[in-house]
Protein backbone atom coordinates (compact mmCIF):
# COMPACT_ATOMS: atom_id res chain seq x y z
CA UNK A 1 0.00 0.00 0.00
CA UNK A 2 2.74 2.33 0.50
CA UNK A 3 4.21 1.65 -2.61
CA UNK A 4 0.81 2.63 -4.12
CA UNK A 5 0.66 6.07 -2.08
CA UNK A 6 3.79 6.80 -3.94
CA UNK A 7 5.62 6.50 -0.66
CA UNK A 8 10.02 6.56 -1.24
CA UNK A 9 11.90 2.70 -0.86
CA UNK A 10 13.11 4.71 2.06
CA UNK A 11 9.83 5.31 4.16
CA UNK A 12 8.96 1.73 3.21
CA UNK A 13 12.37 0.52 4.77
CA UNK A 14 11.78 3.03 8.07
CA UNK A 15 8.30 1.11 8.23
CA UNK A 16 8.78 -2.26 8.05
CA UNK A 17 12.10 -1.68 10.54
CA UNK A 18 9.58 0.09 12.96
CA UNK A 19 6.97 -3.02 12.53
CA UNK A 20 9.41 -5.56 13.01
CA UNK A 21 10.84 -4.18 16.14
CA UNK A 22 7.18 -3.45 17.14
CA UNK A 23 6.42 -7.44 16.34
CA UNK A 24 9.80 -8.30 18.28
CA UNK A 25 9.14 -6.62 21.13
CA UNK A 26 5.41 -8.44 21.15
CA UNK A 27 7.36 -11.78 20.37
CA UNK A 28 4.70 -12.47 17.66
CA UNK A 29 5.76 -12.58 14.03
CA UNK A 30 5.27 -9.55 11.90
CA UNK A 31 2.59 -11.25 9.46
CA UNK A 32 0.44 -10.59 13.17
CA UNK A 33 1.35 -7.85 14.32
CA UNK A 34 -2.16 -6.23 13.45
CA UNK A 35 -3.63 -8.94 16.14
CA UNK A 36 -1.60 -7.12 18.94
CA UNK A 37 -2.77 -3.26 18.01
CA UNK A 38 -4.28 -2.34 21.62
CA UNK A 39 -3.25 0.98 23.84
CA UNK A 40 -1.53 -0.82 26.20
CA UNK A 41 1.02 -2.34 23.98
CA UNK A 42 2.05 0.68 22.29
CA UNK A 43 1.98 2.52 25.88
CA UNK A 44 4.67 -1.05 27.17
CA UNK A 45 6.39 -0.40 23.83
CA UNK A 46 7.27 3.01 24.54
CA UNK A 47 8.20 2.57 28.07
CA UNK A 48 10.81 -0.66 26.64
CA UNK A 49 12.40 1.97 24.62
CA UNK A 50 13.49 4.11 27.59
CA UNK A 51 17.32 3.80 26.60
CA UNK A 52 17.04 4.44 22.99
CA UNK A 53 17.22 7.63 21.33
CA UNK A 54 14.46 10.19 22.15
CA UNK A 55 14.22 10.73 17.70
CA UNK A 56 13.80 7.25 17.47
CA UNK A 57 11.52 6.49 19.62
CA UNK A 58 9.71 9.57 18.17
CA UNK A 59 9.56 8.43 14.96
CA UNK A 60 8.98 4.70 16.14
CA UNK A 61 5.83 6.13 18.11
CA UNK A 62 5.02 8.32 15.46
CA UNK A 63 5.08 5.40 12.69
CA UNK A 64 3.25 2.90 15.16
CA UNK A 65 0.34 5.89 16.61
CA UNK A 66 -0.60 6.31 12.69
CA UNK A 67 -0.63 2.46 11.66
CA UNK A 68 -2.32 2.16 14.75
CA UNK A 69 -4.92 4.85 13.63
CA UNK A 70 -5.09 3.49 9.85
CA UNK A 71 -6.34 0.43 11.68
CA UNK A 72 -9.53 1.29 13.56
CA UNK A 73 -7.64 1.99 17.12
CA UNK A 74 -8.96 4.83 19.44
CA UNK A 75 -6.93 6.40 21.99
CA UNK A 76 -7.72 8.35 25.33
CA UNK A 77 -6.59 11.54 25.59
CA UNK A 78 -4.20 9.98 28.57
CA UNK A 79 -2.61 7.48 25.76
CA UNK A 80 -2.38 10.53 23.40
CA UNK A 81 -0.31 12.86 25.89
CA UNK A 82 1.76 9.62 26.72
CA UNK A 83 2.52 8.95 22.77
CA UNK A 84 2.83 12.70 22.16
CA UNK A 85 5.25 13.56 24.89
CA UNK A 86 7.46 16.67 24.11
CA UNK A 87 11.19 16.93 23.46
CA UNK A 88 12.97 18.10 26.38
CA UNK A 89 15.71 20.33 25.66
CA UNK A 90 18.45 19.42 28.12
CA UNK A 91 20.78 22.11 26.61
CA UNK A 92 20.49 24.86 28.82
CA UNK A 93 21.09 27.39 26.37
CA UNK A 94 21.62 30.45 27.96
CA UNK A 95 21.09 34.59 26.58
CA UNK A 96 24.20 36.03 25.03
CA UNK A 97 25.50 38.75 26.83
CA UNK A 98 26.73 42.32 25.34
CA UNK A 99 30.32 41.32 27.44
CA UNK A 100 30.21 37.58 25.39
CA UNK A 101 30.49 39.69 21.87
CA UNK A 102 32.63 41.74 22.27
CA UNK A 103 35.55 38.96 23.77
């Protein structure tokens, strides 16, 4: 089907990578994955992928939430604001002072 929405061999690839470590992580091949598409699995998914990157697991989320979606599943607004979480910007970026320029 994504082939057919003119999707690129690329976004395919990122797809099927997300669904496979979706179907890993459910120990269930990826053929039926679509039997295991319930809240709480995504919710256990995203807490299992507490040590990866946070871009990952946003795209991972954000590739799972929509096949999720294409599929008939509802979410709370609790399992939304879970899914949805914000970056958090750990930088610390502080305002340039006048003094700062001019060294």
């Amino acid at each position: 089907m994504l082939k057919m929405a003119k999707r690129s061999q690329n976004t395919i690839g990122t797809y099927r990578k997300v669904l496979l470590s979706y179907a890993k992580f459910l120990d269930v091949p990826l053929d039926k994955v679509h039997d295991y598409l319930i809240p709480e699995n995504l919710i256990k998914y995203a807490a299992s992928r507490a040590d990866k990157s946070e871009a990952g697991t946003r795209l991972h989320l954000s590739v799972l939430h929509r096949y999720f979606q294409v599929n008939g599943v509802r979410f709370d607004t609790l399992e939304l604001n879970i899914l949805k979480a914000q970056r958090e910007d750990e930088r610390g970026d502080k305002p340039l002072e006048p003094e700062t320029l001019r060294e």
